[in-house]
C-alpha atoms as a PDB file:
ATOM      1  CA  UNK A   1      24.687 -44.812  51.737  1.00  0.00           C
ATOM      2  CA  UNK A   2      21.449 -44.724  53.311  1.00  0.00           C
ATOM      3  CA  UNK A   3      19.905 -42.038  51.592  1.00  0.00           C
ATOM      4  CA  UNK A   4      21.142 -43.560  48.076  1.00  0.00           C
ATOM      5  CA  UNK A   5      19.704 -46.608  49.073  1.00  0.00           C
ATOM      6  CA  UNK A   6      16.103 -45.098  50.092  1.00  0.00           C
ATOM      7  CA  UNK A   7      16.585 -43.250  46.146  1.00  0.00           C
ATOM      8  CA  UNK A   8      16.668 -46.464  44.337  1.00  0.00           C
ATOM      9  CA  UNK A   9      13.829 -47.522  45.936  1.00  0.00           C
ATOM     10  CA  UNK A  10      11.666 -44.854  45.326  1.00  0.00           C
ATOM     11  CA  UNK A  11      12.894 -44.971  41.325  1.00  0.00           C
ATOM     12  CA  UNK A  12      12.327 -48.920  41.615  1.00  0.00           C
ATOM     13  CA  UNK A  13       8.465 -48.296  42.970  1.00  0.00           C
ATOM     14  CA  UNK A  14       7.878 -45.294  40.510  1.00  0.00           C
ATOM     15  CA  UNK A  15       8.534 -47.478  37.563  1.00  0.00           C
ATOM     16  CA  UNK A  16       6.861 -50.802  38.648  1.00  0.00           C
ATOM     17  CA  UNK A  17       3.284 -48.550  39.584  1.00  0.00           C
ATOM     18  CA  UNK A  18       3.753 -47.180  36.077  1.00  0.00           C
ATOM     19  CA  UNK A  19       4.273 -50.120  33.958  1.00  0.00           C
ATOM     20  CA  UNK A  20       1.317 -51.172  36.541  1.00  0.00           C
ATOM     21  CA  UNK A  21      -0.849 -48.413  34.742  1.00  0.00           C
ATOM     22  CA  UNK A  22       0.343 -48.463  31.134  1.00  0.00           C
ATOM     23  CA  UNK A  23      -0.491 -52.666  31.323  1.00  0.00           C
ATOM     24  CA  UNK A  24      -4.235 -51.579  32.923  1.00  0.00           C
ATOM     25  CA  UNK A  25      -4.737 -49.061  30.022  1.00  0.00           C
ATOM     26  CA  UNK A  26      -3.829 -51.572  27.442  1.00  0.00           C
ATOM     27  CA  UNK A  27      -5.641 -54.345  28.320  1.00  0.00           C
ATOM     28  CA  UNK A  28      -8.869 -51.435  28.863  1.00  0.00           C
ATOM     29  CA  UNK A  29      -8.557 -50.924  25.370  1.00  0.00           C
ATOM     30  CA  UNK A  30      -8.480 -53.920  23.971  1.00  0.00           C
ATOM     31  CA  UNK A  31     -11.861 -55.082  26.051  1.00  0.00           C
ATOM     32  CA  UNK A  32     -13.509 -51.555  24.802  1.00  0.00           C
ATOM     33  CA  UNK A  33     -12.769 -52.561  21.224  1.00  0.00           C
ATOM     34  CA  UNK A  34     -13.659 -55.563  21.068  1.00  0.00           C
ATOM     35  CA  UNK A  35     -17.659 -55.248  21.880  1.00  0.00           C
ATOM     36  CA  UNK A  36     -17.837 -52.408  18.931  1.00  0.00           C
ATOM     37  CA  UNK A  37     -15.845 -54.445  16.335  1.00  0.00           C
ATOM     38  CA  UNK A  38     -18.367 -57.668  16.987  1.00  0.00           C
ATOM     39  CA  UNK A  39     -21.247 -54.924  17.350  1.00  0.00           C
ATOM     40  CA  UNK A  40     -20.504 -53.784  13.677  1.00  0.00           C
ATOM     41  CA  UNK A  41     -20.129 -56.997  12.183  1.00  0.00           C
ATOM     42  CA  UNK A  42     -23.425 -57.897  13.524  1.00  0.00           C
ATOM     43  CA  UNK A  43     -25.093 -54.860  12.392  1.00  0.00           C
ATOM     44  CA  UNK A  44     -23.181 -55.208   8.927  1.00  0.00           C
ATOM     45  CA  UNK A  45     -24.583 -58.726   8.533  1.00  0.00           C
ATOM     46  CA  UNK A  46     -28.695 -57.752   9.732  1.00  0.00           C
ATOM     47  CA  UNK A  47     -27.929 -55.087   6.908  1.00  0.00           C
ATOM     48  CA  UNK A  48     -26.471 -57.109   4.269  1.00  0.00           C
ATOM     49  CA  UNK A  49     -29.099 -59.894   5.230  1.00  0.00           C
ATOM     50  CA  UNK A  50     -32.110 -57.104   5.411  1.00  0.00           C
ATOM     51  CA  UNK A  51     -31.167 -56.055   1.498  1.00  0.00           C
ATOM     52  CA  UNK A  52     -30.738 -59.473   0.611  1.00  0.00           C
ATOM     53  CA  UNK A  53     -34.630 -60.276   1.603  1.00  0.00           C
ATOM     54  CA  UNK A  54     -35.835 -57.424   0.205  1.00  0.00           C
ATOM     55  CA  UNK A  55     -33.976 -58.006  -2.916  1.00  0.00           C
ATOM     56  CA  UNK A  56     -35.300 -61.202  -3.225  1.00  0.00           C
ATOM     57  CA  UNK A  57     -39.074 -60.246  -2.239  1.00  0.00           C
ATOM     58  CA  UNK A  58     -38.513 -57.867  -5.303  1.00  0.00           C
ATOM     59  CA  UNK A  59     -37.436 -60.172  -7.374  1.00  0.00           C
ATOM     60  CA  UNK A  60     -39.811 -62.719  -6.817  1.00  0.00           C
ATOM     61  CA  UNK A  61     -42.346 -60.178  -7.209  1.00  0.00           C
ATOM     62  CA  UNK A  62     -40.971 -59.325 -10.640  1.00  0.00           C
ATOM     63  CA  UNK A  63     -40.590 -62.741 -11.322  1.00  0.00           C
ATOM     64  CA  UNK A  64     -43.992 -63.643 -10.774  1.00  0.00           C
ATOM     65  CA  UNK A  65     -45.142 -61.194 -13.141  1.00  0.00           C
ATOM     66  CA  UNK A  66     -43.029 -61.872 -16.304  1.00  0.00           C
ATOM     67  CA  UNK A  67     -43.694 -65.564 -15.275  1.00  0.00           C
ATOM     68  CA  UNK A  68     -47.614 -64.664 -15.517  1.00  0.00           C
ATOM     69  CA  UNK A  69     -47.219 -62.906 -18.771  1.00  0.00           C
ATOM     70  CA  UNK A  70     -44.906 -64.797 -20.498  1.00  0.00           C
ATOM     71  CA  UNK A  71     -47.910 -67.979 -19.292  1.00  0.00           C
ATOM     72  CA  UNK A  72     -50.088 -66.368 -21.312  1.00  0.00           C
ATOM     73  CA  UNK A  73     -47.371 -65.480 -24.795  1.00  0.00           C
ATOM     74  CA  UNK A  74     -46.849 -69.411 -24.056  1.00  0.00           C
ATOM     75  CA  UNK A  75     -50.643 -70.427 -24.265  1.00  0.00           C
ATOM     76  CA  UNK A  76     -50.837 -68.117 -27.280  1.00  0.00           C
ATOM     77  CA  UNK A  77     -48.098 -69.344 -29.426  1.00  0.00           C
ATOM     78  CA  UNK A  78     -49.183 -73.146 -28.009  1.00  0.00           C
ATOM     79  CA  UNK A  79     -52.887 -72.222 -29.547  1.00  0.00           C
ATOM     80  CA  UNK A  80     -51.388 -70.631 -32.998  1.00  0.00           C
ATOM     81  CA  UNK A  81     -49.932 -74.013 -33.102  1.00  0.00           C
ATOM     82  CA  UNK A  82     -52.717 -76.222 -32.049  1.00  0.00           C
ATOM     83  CA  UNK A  83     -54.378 -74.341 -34.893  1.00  0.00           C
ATOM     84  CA  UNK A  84     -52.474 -75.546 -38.074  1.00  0.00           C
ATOM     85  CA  UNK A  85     -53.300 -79.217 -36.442  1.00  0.00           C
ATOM     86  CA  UNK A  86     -56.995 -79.420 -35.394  1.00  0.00           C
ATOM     87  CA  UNK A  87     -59.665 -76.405 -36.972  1.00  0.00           C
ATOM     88  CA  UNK A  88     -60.041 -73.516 -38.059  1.00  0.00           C
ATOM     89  CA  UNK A  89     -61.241 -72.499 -34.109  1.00  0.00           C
ATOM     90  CA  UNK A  90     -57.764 -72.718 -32.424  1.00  0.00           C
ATOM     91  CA  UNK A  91     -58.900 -75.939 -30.919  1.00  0.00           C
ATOM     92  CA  UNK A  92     -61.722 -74.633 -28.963  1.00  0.00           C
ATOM     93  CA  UNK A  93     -65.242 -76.446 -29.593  1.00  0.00           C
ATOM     94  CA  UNK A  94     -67.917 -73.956 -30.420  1.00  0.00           C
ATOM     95  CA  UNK A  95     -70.541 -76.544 -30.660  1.00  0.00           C
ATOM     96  CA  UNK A  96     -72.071 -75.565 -27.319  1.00  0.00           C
ATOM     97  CA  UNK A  97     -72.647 -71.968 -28.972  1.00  0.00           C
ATOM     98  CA  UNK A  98     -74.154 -73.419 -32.013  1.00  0.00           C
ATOM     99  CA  UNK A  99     -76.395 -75.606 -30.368  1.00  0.00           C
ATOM    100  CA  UNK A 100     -77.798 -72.513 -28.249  1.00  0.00           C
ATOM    101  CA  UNK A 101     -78.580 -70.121 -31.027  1.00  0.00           C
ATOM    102  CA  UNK A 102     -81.780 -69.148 -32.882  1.00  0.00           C
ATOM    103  CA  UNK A 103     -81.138 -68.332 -35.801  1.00  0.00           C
ATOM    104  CA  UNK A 104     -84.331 -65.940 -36.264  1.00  0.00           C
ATOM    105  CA  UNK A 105     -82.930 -63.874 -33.230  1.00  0.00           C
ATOM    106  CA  UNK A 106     -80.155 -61.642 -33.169  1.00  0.00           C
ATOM    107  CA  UNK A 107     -77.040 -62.352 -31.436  1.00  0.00           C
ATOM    108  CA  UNK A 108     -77.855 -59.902 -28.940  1.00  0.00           C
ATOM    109  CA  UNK A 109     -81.420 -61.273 -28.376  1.00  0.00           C
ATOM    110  CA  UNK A 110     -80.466 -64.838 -28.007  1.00  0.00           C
ATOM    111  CA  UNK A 111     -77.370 -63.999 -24.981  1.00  0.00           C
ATOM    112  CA  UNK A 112     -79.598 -61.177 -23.361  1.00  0.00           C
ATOM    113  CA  UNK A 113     -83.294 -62.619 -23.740  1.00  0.00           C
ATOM    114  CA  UNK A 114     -84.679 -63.508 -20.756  1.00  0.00           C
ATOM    115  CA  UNK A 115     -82.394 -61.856 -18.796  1.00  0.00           C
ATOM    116  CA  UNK A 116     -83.091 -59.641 -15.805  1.00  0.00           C
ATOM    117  CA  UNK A 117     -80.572 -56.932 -15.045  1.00  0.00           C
ATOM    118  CA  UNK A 118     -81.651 -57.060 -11.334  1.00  0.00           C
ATOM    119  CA  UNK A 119     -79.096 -59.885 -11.206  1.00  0.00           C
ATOM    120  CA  UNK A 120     -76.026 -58.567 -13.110  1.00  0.00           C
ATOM    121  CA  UNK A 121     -74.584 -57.674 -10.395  1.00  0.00           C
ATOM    122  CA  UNK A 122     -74.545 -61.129  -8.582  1.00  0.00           C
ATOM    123  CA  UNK A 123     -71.692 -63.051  -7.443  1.00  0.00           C
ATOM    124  CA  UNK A 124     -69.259 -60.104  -7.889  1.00  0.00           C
ATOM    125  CA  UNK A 125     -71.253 -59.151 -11.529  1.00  0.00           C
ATOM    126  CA  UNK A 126     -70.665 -62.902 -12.693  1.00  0.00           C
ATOM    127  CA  UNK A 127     -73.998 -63.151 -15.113  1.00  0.00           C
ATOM    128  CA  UNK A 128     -73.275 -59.896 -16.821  1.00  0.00           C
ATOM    129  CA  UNK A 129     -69.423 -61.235 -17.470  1.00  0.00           C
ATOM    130  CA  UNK A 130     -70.705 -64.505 -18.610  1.00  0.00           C
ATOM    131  CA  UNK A 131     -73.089 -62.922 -21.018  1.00  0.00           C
ATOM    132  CA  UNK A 132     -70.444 -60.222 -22.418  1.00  0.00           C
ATOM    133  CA  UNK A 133     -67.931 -63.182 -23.083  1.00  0.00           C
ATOM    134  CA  UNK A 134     -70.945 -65.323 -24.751  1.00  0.00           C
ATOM    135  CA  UNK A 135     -72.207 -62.358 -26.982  1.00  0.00           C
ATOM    136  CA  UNK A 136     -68.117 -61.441 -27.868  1.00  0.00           C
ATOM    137  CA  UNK A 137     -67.598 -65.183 -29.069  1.00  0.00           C
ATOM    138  CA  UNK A 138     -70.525 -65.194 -30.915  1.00  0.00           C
ATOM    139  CA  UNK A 139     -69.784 -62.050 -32.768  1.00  0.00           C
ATOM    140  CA  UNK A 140     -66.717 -63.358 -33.389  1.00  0.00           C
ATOM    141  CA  UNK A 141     -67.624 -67.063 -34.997  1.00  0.00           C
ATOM    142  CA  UNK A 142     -69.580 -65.050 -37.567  1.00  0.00           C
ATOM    143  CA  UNK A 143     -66.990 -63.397 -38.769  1.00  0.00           C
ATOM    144  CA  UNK A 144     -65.328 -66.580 -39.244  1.00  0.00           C
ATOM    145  CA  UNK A 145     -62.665 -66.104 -36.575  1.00  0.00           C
ATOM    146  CA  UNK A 146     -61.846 -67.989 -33.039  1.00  0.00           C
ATOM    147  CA  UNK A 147     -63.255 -67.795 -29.768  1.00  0.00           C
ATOM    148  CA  UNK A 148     -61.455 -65.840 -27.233  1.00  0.00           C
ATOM    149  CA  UNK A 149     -60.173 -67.845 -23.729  1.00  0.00           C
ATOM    150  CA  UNK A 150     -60.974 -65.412 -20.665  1.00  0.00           C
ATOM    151  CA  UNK A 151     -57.701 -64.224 -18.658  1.00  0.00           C
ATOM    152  CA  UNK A 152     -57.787 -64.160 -15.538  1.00  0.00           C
ATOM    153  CA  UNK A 153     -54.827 -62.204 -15.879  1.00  0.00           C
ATOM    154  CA  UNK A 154     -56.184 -59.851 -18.039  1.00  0.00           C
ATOM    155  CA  UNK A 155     -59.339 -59.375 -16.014  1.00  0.00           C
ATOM    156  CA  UNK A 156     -57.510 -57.951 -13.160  1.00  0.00           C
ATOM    157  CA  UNK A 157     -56.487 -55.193 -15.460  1.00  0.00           C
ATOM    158  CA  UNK A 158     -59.662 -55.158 -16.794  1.00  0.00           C
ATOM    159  CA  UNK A 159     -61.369 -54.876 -13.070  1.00  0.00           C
ATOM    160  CA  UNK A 160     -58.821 -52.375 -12.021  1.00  0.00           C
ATOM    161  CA  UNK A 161     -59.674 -50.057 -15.430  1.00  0.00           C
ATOM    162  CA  UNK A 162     -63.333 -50.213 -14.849  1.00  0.00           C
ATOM    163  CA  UNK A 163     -63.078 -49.547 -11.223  1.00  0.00           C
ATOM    164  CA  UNK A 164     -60.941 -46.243 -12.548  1.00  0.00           C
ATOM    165  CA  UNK A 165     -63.680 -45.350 -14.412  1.00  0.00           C
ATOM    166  CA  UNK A 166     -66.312 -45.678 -12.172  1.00  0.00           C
ATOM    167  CA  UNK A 167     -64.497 -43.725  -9.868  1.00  0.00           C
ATOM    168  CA  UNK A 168     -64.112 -40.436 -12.050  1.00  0.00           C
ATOM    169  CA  UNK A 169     -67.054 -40.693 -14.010  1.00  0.00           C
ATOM    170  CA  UNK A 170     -65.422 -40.988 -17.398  1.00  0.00           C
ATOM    171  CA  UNK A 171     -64.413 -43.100 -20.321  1.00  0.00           C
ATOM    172  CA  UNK A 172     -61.019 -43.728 -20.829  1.00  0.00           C
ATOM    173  CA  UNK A 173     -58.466 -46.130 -22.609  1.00  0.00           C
ATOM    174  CA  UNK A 174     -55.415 -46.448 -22.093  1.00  0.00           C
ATOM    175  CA  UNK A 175     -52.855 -46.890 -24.944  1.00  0.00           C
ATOM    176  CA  UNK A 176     -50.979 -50.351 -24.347  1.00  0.00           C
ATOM    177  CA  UNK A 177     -48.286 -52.559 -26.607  1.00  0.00           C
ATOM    178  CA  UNK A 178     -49.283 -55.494 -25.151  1.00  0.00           C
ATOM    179  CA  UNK A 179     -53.338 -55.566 -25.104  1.00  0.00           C
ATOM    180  CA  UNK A 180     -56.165 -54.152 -26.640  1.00  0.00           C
ATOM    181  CA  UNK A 181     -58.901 -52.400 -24.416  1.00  0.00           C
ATOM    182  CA  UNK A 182     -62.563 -51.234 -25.448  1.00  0.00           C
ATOM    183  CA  UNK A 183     -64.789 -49.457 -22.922  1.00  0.00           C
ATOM    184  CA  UNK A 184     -68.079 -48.536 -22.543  1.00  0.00           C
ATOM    185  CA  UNK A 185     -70.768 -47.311 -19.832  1.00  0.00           C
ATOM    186  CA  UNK A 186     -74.454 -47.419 -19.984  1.00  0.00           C
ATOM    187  CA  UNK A 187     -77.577 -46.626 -17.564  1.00  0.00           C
ATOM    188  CA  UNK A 188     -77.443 -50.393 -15.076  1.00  0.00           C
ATOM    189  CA  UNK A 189     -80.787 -50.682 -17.262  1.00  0.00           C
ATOM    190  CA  UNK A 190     -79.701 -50.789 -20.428  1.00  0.00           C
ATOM    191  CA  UNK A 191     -76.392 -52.194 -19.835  1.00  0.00           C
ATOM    192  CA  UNK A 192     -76.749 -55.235 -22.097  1.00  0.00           C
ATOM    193  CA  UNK A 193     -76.182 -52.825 -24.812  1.00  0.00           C
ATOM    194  CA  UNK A 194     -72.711 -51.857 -24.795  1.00  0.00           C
ATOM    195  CA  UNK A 195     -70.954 -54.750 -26.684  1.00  0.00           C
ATOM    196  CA  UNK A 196     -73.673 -54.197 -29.407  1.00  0.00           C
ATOM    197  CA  UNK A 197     -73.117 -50.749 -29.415  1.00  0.00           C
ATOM    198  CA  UNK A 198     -69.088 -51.608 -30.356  1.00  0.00           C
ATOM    199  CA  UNK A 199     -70.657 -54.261 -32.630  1.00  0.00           C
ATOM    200  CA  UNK A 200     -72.607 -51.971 -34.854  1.00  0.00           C
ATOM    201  CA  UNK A 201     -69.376 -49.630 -35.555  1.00  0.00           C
ATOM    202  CA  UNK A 202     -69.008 -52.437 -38.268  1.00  0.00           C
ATOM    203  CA  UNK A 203     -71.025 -50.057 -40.354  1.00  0.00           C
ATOM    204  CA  UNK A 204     -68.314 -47.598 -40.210  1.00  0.00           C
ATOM    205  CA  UNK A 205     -65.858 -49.853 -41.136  1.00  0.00           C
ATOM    206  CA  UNK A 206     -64.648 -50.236 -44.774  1.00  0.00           C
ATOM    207  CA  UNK A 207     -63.429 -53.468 -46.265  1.00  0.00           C
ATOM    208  CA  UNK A 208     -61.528 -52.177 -49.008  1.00  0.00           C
ATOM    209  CA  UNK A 209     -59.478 -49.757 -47.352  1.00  0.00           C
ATOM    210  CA  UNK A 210     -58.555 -51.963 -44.937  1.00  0.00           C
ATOM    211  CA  UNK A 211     -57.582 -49.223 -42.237  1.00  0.00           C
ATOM    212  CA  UNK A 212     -58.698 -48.430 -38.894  1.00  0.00           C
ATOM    213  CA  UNK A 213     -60.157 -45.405 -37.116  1.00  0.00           C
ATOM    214  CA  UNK A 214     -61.237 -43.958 -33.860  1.00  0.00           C
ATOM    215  CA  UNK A 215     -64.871 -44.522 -35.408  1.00  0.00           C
ATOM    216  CA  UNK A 216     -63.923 -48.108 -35.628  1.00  0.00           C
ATOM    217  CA  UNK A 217     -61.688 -49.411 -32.958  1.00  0.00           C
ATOM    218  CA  UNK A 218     -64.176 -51.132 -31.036  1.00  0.00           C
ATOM    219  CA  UNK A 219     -65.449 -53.397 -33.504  1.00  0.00           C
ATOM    220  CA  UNK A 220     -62.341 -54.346 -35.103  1.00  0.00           C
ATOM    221  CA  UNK A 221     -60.765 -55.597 -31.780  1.00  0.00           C
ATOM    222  CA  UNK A 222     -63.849 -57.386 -31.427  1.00  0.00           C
ATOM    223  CA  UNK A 223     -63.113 -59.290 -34.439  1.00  0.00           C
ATOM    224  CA  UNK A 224     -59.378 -59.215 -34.800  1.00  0.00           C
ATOM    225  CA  UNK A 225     -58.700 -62.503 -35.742  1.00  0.00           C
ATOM    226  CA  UNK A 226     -54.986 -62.849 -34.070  1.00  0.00           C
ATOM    227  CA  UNK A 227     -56.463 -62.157 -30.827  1.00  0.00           C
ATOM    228  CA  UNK A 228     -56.635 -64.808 -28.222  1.00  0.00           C
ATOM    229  CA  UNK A 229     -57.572 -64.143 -24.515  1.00  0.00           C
ATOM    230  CA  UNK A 230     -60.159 -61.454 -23.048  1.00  0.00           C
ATOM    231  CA  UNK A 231     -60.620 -60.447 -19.653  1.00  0.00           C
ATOM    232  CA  UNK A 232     -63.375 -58.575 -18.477  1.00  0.00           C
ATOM    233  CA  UNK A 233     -64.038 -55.665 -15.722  1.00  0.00           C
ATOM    234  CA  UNK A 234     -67.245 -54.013 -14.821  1.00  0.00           C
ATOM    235  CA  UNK A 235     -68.122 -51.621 -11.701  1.00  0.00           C
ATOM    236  CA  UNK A 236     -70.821 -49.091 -11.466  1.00  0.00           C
ATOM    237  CA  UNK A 237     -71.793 -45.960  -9.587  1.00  0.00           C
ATOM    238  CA  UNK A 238     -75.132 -44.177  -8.430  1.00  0.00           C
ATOM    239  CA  UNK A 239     -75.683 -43.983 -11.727  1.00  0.00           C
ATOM    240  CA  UNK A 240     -74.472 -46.152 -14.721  1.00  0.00           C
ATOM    241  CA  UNK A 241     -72.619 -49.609 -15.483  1.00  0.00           C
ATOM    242  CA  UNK A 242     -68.771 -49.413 -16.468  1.00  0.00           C
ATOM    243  CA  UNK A 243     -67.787 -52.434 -18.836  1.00  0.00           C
ATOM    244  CA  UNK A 244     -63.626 -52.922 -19.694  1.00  0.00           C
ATOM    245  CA  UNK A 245     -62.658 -55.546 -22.080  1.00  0.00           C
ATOM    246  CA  UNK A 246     -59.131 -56.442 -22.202  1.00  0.00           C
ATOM    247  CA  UNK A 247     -57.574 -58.113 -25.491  1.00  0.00           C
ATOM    248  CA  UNK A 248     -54.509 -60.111 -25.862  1.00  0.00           C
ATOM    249  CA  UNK A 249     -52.589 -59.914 -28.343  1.00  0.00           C
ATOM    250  CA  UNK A 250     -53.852 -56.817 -29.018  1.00  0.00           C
ATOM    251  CA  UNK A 251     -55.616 -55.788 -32.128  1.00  0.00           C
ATOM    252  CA  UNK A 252     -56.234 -52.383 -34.609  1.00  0.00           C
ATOM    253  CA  UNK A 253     -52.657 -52.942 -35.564  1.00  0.00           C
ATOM    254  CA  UNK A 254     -51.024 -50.124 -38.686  1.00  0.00           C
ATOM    255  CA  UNK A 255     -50.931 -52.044 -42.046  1.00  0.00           C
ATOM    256  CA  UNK A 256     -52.757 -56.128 -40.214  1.00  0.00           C
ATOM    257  CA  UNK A 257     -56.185 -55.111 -40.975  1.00  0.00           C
ATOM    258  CA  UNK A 258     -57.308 -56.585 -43.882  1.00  0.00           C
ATOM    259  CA  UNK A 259     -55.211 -59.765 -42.378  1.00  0.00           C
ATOM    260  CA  UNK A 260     -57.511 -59.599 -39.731  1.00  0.00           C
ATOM    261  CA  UNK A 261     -60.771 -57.908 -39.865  1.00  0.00           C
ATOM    262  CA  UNK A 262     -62.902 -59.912 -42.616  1.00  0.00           C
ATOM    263  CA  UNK A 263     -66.518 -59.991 -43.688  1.00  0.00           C
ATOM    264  CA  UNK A 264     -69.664 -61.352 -41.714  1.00  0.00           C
ATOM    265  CA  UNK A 265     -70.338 -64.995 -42.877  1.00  0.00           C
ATOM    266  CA  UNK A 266     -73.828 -65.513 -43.831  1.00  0.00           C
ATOM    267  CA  UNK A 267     -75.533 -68.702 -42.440  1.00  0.00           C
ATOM    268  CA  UNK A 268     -72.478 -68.797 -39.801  1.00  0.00           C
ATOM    269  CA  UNK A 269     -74.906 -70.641 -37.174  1.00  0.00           C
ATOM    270  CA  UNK A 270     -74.491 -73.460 -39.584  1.00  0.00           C
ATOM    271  CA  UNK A 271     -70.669 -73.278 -39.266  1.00  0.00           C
ATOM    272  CA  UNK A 272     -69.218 -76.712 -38.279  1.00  0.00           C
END
């Protein structure tokens, strides 16, 4: 009896020590789990929150650039229609370049007269960009067509071309849907001359054709009449000036020209 006794106890011990364990094991688990399971919904929501700036960094960035653009298409189409309302100059008043001229001087002689090339590069070249504006809107009222608006926009591009240039040592344009661009690069000297220099490719040009070519580019953007914002670039090396104009819309379009490239005016100082 004794010894059957003493049995059932040890069986009674055995069991309780290993429900004892199993229990321990369990609840070990379930407090190892726990910390990974929150650890990987935190790291899933840094992720998902990391992706979710970034995706909206990039889309603001994007954003900010069609906005920027489409600013510009907007002041376009608002100056096409400002037009049909007001003159013949898309609203802009050109007396201030009428009352400046001399009509016994050339258009180059009365922006660059007077003018000492020591200073062009000033104020981040700011007198050599206000005189290649002045001389492009003068070319441009006599041929009867508007003055351009500068772009800030489009002088970026404009700066960032030039700078290209400057950097390699060569001319280059680059082909765009959206703008026009003429180049040029002169000794620092002599750098008043490169808008004339696309001016006199008017020679080249024929009227009665009415078709563009690589002999004429430059002068026809010039003068394209649909045009309606420039921005300018200009940077130099050791050696010469490098001059970018941007145009928007762009010109030298197949099949537009004779819609948009017309005849010198005579007497256009006296325009009013």
């Amino acid at each position: 009896m004794n010894f059957l006794s003493t049995i059932v106890i040890y069986i009674i011990v055995i069991i309780s020590i290993a429900f004892v364990l199993v229990k321990a094991n369990t609840d070990d688990s379930d407090d190892e789990n726990e910390p990974i399971i929150s650890r990987r919904n935190s790291d899933t929501k840094v992720f998902v929150k990391s992706n979710s700036i970034k995706r909206k960094n990039s889309k603001r960035k994007t954003f900010s650039t069609t906005r920027e653009i489409s600013r510009h298409k907007s002041n376009h189409n608002f100056s096409k229609r400002r037009s049909s309302t007001s003159n013949k100059h898309n609203g802009f008043d050109i007396t201030p370049y009428l009352k400046a001229i001399n009509p016994k001087k050339t258009i180059h002689e009365n922006v660059w007269g007077g003018c000492n090339y020591r200073y062009f590069c000033d104020n981040e070249y700011r007198p050599y960009i206000s005189r290649v504006i002045s001389e492009i809107n003068y070319i441009r009222i006599s041929f009867g067509v508007p003055i351009l608006k500068e772009s800030k926009f489009l002088s970026r591009i404009a700066k960032n071309h030039a700078k290209k240039m400057s950097q390699t040592g060569r001319l280059s344009t680059e082909h765009s849907k959206n703008y026009g661009l003429n180049v040029g690069a002169a000794y620092y000297e002599s750098s008043s001359s490169i808008v004339t220099r696309w001016y006199e490719q008017r020679y080249q040009y024929s009227y009665g054709s009415g078709r563009g070519s690589s002999l004429t580019s430059m002068f026809t953007q010039l003068v394209w009449k649909d045009t309606a914002f420039m921005g300018v670039g200009v940077s130099r090396d050791y050696r010469y000036l490098y001059l970018a104009v941007c145009f928007y819309p762009r010109g030298n379009i197949e099949g537009l020209y004779k819609k948009n490239v017309f005849k010198k005016i005579s007497n256009w100082y006296k325009i009013k």
